[in-house]
C-alpha atoms as a PDB file:
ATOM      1  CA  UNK A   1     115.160 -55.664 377.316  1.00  0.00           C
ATOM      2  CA  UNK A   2     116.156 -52.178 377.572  1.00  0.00           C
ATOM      3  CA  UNK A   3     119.937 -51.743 377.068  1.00  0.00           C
ATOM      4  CA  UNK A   4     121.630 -50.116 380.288  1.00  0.00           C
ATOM      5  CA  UNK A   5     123.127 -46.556 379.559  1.00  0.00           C
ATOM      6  CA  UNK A   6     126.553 -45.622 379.851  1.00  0.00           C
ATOM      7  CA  UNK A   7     128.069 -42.646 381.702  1.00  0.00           C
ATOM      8  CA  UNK A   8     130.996 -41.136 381.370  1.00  0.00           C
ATOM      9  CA  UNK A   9     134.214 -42.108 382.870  1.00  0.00           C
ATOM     10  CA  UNK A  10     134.723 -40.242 386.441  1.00  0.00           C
ATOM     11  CA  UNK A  11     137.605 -37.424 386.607  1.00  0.00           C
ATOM     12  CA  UNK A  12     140.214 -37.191 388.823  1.00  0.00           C
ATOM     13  CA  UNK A  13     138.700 -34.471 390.369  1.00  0.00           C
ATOM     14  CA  UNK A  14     135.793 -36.930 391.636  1.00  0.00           C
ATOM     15  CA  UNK A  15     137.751 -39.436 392.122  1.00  0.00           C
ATOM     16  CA  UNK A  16     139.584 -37.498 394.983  1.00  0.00           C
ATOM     17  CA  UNK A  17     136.203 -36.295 396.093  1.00  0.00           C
ATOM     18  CA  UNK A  18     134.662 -39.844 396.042  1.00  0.00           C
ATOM     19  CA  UNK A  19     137.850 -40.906 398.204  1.00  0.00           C
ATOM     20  CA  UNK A  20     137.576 -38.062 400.467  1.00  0.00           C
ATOM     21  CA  UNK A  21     133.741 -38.139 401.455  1.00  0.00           C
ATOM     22  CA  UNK A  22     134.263 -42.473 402.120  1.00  0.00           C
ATOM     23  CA  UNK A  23     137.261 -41.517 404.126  1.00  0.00           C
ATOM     24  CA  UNK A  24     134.923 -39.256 406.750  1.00  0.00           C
ATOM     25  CA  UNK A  25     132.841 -42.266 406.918  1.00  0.00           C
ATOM     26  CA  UNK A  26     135.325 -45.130 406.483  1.00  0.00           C
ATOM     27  CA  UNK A  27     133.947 -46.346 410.222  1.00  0.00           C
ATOM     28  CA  UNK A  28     130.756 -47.055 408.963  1.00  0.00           C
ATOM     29  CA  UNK A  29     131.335 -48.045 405.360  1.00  0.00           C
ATOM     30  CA  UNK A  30     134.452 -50.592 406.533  1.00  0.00           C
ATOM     31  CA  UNK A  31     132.575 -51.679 409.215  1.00  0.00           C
ATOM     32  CA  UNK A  32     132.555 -55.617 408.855  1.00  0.00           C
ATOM     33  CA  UNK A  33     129.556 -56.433 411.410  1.00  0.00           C
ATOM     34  CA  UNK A  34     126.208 -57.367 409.815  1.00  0.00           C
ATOM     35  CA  UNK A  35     122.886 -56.832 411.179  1.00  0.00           C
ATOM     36  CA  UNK A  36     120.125 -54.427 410.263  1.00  0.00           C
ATOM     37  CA  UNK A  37     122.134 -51.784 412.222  1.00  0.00           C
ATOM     38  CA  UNK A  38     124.758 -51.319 410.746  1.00  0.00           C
ATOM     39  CA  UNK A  39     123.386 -51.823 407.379  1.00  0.00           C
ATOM     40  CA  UNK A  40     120.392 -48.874 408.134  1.00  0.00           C
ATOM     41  CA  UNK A  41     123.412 -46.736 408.649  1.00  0.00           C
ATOM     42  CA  UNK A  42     125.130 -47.452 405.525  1.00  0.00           C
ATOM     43  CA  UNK A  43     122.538 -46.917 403.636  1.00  0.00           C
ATOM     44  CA  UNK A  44     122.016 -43.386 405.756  1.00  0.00           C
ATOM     45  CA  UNK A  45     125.940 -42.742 405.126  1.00  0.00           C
ATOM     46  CA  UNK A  46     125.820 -43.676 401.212  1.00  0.00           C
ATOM     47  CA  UNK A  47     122.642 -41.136 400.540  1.00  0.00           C
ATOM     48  CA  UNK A  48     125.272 -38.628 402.714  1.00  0.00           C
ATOM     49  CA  UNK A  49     127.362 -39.269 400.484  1.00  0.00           C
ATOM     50  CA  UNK A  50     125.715 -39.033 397.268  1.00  0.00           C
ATOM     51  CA  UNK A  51     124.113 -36.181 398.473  1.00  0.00           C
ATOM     52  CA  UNK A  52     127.324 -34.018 398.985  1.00  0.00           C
ATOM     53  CA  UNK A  53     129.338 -35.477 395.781  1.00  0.00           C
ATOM     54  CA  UNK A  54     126.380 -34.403 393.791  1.00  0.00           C
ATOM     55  CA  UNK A  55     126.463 -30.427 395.327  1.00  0.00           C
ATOM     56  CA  UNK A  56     130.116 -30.360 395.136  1.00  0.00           C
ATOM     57  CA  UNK A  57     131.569 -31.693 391.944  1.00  0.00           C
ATOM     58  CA  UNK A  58     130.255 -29.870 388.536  1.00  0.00           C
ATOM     59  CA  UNK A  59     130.362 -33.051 386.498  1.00  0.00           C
ATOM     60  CA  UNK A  60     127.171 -35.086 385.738  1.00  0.00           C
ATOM     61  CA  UNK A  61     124.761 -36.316 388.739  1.00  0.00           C
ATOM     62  CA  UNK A  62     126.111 -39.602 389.984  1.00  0.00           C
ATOM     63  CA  UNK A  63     123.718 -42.389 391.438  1.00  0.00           C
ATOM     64  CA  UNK A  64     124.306 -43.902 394.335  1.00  0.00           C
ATOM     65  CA  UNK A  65     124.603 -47.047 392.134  1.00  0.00           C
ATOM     66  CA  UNK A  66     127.520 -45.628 390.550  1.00  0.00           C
ATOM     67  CA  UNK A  67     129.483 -44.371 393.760  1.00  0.00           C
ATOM     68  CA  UNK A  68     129.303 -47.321 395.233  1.00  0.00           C
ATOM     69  CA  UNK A  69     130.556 -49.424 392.299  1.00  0.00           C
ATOM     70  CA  UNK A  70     133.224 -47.040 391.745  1.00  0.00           C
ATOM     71  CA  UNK A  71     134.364 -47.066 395.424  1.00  0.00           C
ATOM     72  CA  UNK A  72     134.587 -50.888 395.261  1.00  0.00           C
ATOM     73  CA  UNK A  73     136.160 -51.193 391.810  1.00  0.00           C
ATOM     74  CA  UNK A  74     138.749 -48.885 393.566  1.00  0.00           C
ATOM     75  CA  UNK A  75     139.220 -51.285 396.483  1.00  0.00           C
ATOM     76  CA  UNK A  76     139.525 -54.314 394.040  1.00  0.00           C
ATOM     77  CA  UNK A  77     142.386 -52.566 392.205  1.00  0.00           C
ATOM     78  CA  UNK A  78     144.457 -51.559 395.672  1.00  0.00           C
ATOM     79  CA  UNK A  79     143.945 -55.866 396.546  1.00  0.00           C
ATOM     80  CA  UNK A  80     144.938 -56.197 393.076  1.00  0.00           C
ATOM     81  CA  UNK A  81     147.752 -54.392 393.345  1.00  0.00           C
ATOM     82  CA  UNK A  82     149.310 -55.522 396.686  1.00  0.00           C
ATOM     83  CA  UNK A  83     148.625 -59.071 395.528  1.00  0.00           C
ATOM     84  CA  UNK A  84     150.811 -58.822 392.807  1.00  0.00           C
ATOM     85  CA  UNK A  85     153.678 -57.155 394.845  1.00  0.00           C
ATOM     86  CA  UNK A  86     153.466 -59.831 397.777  1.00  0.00           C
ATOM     87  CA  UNK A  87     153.274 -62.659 394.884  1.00  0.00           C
ATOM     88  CA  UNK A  88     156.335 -61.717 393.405  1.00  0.00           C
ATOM     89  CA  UNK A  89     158.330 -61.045 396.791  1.00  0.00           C
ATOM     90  CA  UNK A  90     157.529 -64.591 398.142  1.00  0.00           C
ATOM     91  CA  UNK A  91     157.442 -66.114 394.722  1.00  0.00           C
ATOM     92  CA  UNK A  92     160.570 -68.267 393.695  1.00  0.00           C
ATOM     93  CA  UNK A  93     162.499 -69.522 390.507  1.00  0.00           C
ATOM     94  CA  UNK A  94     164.107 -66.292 389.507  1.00  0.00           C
ATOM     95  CA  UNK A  95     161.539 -64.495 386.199  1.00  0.00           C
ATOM     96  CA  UNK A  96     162.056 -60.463 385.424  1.00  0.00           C
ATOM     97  CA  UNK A  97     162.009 -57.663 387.668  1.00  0.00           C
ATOM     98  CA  UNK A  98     159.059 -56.376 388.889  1.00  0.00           C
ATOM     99  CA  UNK A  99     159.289 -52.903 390.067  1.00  0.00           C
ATOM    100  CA  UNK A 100     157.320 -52.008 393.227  1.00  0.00           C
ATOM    101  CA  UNK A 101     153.397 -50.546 392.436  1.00  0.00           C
ATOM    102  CA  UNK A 102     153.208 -47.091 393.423  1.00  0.00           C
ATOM    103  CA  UNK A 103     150.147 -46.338 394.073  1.00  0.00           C
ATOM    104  CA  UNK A 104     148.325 -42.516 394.239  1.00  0.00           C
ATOM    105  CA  UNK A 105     148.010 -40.576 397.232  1.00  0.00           C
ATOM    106  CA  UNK A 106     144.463 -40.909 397.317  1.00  0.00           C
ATOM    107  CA  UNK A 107     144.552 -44.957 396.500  1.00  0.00           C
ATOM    108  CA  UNK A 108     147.283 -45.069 399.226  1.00  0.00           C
ATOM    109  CA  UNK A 109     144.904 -43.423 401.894  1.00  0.00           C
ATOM    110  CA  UNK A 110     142.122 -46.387 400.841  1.00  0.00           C
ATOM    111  CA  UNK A 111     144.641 -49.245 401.149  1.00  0.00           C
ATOM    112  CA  UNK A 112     145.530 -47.836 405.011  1.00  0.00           C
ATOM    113  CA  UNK A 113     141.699 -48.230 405.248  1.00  0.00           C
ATOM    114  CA  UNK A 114     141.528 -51.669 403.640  1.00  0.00           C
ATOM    115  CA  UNK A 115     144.705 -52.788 405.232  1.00  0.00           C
ATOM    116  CA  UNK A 116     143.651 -55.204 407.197  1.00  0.00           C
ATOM    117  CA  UNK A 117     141.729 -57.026 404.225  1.00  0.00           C
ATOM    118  CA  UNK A 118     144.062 -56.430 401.668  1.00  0.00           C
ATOM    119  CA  UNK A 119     147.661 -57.063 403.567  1.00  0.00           C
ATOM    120  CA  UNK A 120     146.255 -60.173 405.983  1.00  0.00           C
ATOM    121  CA  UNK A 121     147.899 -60.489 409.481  1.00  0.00           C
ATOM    122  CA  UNK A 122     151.090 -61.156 409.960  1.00  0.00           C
ATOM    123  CA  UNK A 123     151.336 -64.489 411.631  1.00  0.00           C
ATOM    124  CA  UNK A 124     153.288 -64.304 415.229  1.00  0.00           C
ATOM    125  CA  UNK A 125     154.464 -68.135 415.596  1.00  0.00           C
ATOM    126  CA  UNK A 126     155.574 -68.780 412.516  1.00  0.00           C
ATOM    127  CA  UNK A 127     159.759 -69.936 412.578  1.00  0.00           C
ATOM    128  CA  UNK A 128     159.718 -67.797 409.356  1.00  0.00           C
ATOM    129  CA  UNK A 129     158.333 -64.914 410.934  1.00  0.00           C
ATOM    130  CA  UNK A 130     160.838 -61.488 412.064  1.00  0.00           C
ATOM    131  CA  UNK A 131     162.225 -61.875 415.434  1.00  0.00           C
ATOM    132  CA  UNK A 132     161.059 -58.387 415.966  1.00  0.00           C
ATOM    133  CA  UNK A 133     157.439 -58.828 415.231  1.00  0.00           C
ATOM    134  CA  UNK A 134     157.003 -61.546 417.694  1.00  0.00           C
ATOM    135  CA  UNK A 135     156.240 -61.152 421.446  1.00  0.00           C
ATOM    136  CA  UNK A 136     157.796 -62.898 424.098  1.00  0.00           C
ATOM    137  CA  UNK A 137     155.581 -65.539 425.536  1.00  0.00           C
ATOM    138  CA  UNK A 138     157.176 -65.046 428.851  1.00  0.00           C
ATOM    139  CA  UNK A 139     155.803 -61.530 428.613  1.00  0.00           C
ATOM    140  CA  UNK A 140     152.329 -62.764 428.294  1.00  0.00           C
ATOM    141  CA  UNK A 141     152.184 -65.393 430.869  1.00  0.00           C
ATOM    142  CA  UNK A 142     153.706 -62.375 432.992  1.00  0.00           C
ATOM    143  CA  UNK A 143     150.955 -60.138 432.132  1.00  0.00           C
ATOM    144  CA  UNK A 144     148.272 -62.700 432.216  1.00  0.00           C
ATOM    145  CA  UNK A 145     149.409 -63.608 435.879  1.00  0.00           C
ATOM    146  CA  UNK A 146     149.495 -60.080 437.203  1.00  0.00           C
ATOM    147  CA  UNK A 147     145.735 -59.490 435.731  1.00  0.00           C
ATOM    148  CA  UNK A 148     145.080 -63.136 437.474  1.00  0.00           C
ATOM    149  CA  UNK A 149     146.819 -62.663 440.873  1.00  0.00           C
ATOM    150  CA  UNK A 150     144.888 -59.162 442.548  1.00  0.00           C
ATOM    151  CA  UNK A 151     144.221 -60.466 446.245  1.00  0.00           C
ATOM    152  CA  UNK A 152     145.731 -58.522 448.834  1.00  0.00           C
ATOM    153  CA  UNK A 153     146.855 -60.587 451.337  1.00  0.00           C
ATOM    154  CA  UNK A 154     149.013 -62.193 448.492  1.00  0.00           C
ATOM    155  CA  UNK A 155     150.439 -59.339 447.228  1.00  0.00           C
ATOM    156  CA  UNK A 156     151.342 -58.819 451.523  1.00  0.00           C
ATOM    157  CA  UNK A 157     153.092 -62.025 451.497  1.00  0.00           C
ATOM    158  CA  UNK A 158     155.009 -61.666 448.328  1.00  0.00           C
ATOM    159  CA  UNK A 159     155.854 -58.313 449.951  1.00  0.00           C
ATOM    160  CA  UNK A 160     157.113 -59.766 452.929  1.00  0.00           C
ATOM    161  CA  UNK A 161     159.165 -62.118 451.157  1.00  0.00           C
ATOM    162  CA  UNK A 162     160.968 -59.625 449.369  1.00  0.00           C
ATOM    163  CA  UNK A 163     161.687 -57.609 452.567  1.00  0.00           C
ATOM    164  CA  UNK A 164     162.299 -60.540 454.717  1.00  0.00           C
ATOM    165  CA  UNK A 165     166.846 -60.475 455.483  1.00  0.00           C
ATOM    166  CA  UNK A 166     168.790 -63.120 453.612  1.00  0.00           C
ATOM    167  CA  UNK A 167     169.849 -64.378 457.077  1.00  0.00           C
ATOM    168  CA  UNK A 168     167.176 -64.127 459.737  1.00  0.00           C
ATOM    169  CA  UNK A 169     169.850 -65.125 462.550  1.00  0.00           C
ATOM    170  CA  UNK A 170     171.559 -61.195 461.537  1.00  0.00           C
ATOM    171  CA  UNK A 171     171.465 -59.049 465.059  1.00  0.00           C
ATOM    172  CA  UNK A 172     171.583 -55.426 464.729  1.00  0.00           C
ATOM    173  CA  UNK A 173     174.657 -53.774 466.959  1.00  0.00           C
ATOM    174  CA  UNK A 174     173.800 -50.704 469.070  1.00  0.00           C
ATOM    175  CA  UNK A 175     176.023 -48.684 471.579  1.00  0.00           C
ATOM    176  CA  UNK A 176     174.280 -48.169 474.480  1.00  0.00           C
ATOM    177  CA  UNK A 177     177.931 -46.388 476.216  1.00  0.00           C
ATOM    178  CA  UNK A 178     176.403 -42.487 476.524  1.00  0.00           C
ATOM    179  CA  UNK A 179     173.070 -44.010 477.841  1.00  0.00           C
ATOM    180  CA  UNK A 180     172.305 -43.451 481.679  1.00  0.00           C
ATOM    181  CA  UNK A 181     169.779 -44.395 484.001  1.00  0.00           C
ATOM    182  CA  UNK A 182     166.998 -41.975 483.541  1.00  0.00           C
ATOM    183  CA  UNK A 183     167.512 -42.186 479.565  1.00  0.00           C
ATOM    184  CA  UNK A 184     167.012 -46.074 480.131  1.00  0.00           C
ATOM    185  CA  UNK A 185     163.847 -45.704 481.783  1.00  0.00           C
ATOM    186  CA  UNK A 186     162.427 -43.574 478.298  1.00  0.00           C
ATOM    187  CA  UNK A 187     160.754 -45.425 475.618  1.00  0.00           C
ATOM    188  CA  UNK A 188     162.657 -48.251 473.414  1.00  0.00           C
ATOM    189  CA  UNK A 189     165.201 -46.958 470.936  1.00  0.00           C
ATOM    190  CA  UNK A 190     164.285 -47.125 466.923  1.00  0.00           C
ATOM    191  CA  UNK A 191     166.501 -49.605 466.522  1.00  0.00           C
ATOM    192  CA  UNK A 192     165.263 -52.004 469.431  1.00  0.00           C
ATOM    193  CA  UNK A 193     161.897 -51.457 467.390  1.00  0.00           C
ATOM    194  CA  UNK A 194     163.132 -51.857 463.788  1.00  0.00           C
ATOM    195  CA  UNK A 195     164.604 -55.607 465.269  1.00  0.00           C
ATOM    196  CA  UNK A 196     161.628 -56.610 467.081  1.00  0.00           C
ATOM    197  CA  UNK A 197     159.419 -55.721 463.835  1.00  0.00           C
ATOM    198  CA  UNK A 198     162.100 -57.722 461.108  1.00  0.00           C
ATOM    199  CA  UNK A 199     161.606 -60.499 464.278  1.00  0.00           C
ATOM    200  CA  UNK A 200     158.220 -60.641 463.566  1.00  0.00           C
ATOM    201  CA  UNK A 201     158.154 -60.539 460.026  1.00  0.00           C
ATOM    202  CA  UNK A 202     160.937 -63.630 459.605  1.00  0.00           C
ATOM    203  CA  UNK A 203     158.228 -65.684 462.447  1.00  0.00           C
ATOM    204  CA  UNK A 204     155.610 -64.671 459.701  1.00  0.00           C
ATOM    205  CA  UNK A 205     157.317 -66.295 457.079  1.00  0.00           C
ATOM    206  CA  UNK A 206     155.572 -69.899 455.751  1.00  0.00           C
ATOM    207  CA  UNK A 207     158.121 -72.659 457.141  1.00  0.00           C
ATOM    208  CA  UNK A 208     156.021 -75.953 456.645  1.00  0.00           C
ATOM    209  CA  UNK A 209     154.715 -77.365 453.689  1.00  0.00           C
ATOM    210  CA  UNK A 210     151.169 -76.611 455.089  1.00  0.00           C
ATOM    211  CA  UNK A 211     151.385 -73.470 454.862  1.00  0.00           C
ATOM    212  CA  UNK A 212     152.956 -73.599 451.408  1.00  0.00           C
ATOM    213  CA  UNK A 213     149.566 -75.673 449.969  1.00  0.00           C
ATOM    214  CA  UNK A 214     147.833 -73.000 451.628  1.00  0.00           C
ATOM    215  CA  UNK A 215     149.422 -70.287 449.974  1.00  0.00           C
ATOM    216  CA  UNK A 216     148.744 -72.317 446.677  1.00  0.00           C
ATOM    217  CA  UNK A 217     145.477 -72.988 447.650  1.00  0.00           C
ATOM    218  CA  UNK A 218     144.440 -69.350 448.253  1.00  0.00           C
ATOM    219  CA  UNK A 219     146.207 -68.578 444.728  1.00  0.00           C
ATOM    220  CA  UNK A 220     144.046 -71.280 442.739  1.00  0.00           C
ATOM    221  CA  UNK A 221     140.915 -69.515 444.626  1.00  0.00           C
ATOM    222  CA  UNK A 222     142.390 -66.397 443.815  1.00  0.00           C
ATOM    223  CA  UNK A 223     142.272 -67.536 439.788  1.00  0.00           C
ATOM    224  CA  UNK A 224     139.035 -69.327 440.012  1.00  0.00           C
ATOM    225  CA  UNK A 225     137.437 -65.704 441.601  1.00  0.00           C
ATOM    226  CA  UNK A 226     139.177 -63.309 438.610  1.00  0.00           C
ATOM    227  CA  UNK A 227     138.112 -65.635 435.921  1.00  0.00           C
ATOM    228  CA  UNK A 228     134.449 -65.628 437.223  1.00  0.00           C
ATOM    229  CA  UNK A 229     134.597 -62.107 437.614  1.00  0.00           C
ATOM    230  CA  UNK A 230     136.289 -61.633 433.759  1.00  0.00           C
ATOM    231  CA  UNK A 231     133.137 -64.104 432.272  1.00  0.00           C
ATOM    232  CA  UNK A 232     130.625 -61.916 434.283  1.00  0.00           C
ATOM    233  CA  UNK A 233     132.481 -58.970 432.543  1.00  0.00           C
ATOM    234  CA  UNK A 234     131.992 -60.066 429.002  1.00  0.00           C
ATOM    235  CA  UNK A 235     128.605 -60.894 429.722  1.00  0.00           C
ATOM    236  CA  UNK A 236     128.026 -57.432 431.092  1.00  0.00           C
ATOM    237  CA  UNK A 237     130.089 -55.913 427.753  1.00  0.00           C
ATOM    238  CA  UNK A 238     127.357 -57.968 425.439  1.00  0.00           C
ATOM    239  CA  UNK A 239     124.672 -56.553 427.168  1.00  0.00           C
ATOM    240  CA  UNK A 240     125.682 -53.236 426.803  1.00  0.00           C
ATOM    241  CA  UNK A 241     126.410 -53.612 423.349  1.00  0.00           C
ATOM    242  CA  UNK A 242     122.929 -55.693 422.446  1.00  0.00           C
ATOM    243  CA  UNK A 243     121.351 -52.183 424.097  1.00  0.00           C
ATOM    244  CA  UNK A 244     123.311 -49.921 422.021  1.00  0.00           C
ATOM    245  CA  UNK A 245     122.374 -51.435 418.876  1.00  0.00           C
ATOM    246  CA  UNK A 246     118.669 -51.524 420.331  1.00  0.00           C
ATOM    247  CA  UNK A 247     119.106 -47.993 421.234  1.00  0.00           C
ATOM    248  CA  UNK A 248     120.457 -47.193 417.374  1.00  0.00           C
ATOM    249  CA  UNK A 249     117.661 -49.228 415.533  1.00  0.00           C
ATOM    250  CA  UNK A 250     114.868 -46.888 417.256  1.00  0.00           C
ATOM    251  CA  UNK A 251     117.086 -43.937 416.336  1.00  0.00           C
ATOM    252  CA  UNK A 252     116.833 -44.924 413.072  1.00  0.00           C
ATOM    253  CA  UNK A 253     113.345 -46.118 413.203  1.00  0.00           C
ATOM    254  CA  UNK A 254     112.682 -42.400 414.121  1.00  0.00           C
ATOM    255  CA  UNK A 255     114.510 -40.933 411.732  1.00  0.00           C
ATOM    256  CA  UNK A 256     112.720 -42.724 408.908  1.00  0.00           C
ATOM    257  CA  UNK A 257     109.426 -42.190 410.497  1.00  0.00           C
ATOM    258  CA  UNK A 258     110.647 -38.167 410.197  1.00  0.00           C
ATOM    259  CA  UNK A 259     111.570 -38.677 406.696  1.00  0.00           C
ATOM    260  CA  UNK A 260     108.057 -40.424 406.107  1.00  0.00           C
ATOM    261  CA  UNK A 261     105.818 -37.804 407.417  1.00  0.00           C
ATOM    262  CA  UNK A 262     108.300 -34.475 406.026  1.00  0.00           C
ATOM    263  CA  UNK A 263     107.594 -36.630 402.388  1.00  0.00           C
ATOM    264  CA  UNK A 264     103.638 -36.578 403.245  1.00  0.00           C
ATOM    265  CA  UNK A 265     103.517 -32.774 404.098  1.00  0.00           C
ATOM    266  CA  UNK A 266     105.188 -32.276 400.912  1.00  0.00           C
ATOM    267  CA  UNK A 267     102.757 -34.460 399.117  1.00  0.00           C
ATOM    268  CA  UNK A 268     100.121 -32.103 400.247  1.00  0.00           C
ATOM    269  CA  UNK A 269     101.960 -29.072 400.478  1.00  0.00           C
ATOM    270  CA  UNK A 270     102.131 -29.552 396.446  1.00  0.00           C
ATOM    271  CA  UNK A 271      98.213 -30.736 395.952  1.00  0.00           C
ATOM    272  CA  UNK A 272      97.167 -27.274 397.783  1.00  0.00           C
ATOM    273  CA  UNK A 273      99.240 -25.319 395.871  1.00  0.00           C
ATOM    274  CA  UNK A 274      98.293 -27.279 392.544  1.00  0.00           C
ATOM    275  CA  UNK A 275      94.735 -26.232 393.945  1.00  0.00           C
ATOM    276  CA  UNK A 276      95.867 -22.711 394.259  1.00  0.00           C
ATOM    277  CA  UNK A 277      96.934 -22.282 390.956  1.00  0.00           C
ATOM    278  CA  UNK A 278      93.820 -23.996 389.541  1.00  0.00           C
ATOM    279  CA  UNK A 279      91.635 -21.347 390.888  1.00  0.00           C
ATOM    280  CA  UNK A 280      93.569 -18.028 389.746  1.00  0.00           C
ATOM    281  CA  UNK A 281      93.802 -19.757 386.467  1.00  0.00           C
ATOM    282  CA  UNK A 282      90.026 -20.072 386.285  1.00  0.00           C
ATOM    283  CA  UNK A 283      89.989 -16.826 388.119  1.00  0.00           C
ATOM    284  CA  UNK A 284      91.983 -15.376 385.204  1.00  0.00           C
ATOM    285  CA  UNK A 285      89.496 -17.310 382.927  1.00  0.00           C
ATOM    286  CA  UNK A 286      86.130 -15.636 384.160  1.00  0.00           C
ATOM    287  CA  UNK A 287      87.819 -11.742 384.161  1.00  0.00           C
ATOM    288  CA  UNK A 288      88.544 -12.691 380.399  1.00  0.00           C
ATOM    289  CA  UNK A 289      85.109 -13.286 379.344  1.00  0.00           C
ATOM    290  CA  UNK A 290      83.497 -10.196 381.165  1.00  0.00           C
ATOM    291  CA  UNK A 291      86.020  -8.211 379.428  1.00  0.00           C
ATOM    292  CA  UNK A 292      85.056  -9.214 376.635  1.00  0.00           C
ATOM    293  CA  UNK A 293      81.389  -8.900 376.896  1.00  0.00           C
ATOM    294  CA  UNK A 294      81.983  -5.698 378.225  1.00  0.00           C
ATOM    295  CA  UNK A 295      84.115  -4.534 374.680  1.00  0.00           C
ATOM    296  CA  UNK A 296      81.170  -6.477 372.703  1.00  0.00           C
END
């Protein structure tokens, strides 16, 4: 068994390098979904990858072996890191200081990437959760009913009830003193018309308990509709997604069918010229030995 070789240690130079180039493609290298999508495309983004560290940095050639290991070695340390620091803040029964890990500038920019992985969420209903980090479940029921509730005659009658007067026997006072005869016989004033609409909007008004259940009736329909129409929705979203990642597997079906017939044409690209050569070398051959029986 062959014993594996050792390279050296990277710089800090590709370090910051190696960190740069997986920051341009954190979306795809973080990127927690599996299926042969998304794993095509790391592959396609790690031979990127390797690809420009190898024409940019004037150390030794790196594998793509080697980046890759050295980009998750990296990660492990950042978890390391933070796990320590988050151990000792919630641990108890006193011990030494522990001073805070400061991490580099580049190490810092991988744990925003890693965050989510490496911090956790920060759980929203529990007691010893900060005040300010929770949200009000008022504020969601609110926001949840206003997506829920979108019919319009609803939205009229809530209207109406906010517009309706406090006191719907209020009578609107008008002097009719400068008015005549032949200005009496001219259309109704705005305020005769102003009344005789507020009349009509107080008769509107839901008095009974029927027409209360109604009203709740046509708001439970009005629910049952908007969560049909948010399933059909979803379903709609996963179709469109399902054809994306269709759409991406023949891209990348393509794309290796290119690769597989530009590696052919070099193939025999190189036998012809192999050929070529062949045949001014024996060319070169034949001119020697008439020179020579030409000097003999």
């Amino acid at each position: 068994m062959s014993e594996r070789k050792r390279e050296s240690n990277f710089t800090n130079a590709e370090i910051d390098l190696l960190l740069h180039l997986c920051n341009t493609n954190k979306k795809i290298l973080e990127n927690k979904t599996t299926n042969a999508v998304t794993w095509k495309e790391k592959i396609l983004a790690w031979e990127k990858i390797h690809t420009q560290f190898n024409s940019t940095t004037d150390g030794p050639s790196r594998s793509i072996k080697n980046l890759r290991s050295k980009y998750d070695s990296m990660k492990k340390e950042v978890r390391k890191s933070v796990a320590k620091q988050k151990k000792y803040v919630t641990g108890t029964g006193g011990g030494p200081f522990i001073s805070e890990v400061k991490l580099s500038p580049a190490l810092e920019q991988l744990h925003q990437n890693i965050k989510l992985s490496s911090d956790g969420l920060i759980c929203q209903f529990d007691s010893d959760s900060s005040h300010i980090n929770l949200k009000s479940t008022e504020e969601l029921d609110f926001s949840i009913m206003m997506e829920e509730i979108d019919d319009p005659s609803i939205l009229e009658e809530n209207i109406l009830d906010n517009n309706s007067p406090t006191n719907p026997t209020d009578t609107i006072r008008v002097n009719f003193s400068d008015y005549n005869a032949t200005m009496l016989q001219t259309g109704k004033p705005k305020e005769l018309k102003s009344k005789i609409s507020t009349d009509i909007v107080v008769d509107q008004l839901p008095t009974s308990s029927a027409s209360l259940f109604k009203k709740s009736s046509s708001l439970e329909q009005t629910r049952i509709h908007f969560s049909k129409k948010k399933k059909s929705t979803v379903s709609s979203v996963a179709t469109n997604y399902n054809d994306l990642c269709t759409s991406k597997a023949e891209l990348v079906e393509r794309e290796l069918n290119l690769l597989g017939k530009k590696e052919q044409e070099d193939t025999i690209e190189h036998q012809l010229r192999t050929k070529k050569l062949k045949l001014e070398i024996e060319k070169l051959e034949l001119e020697i030995l008439l020179l020579k029986k030409s000097t003999v």
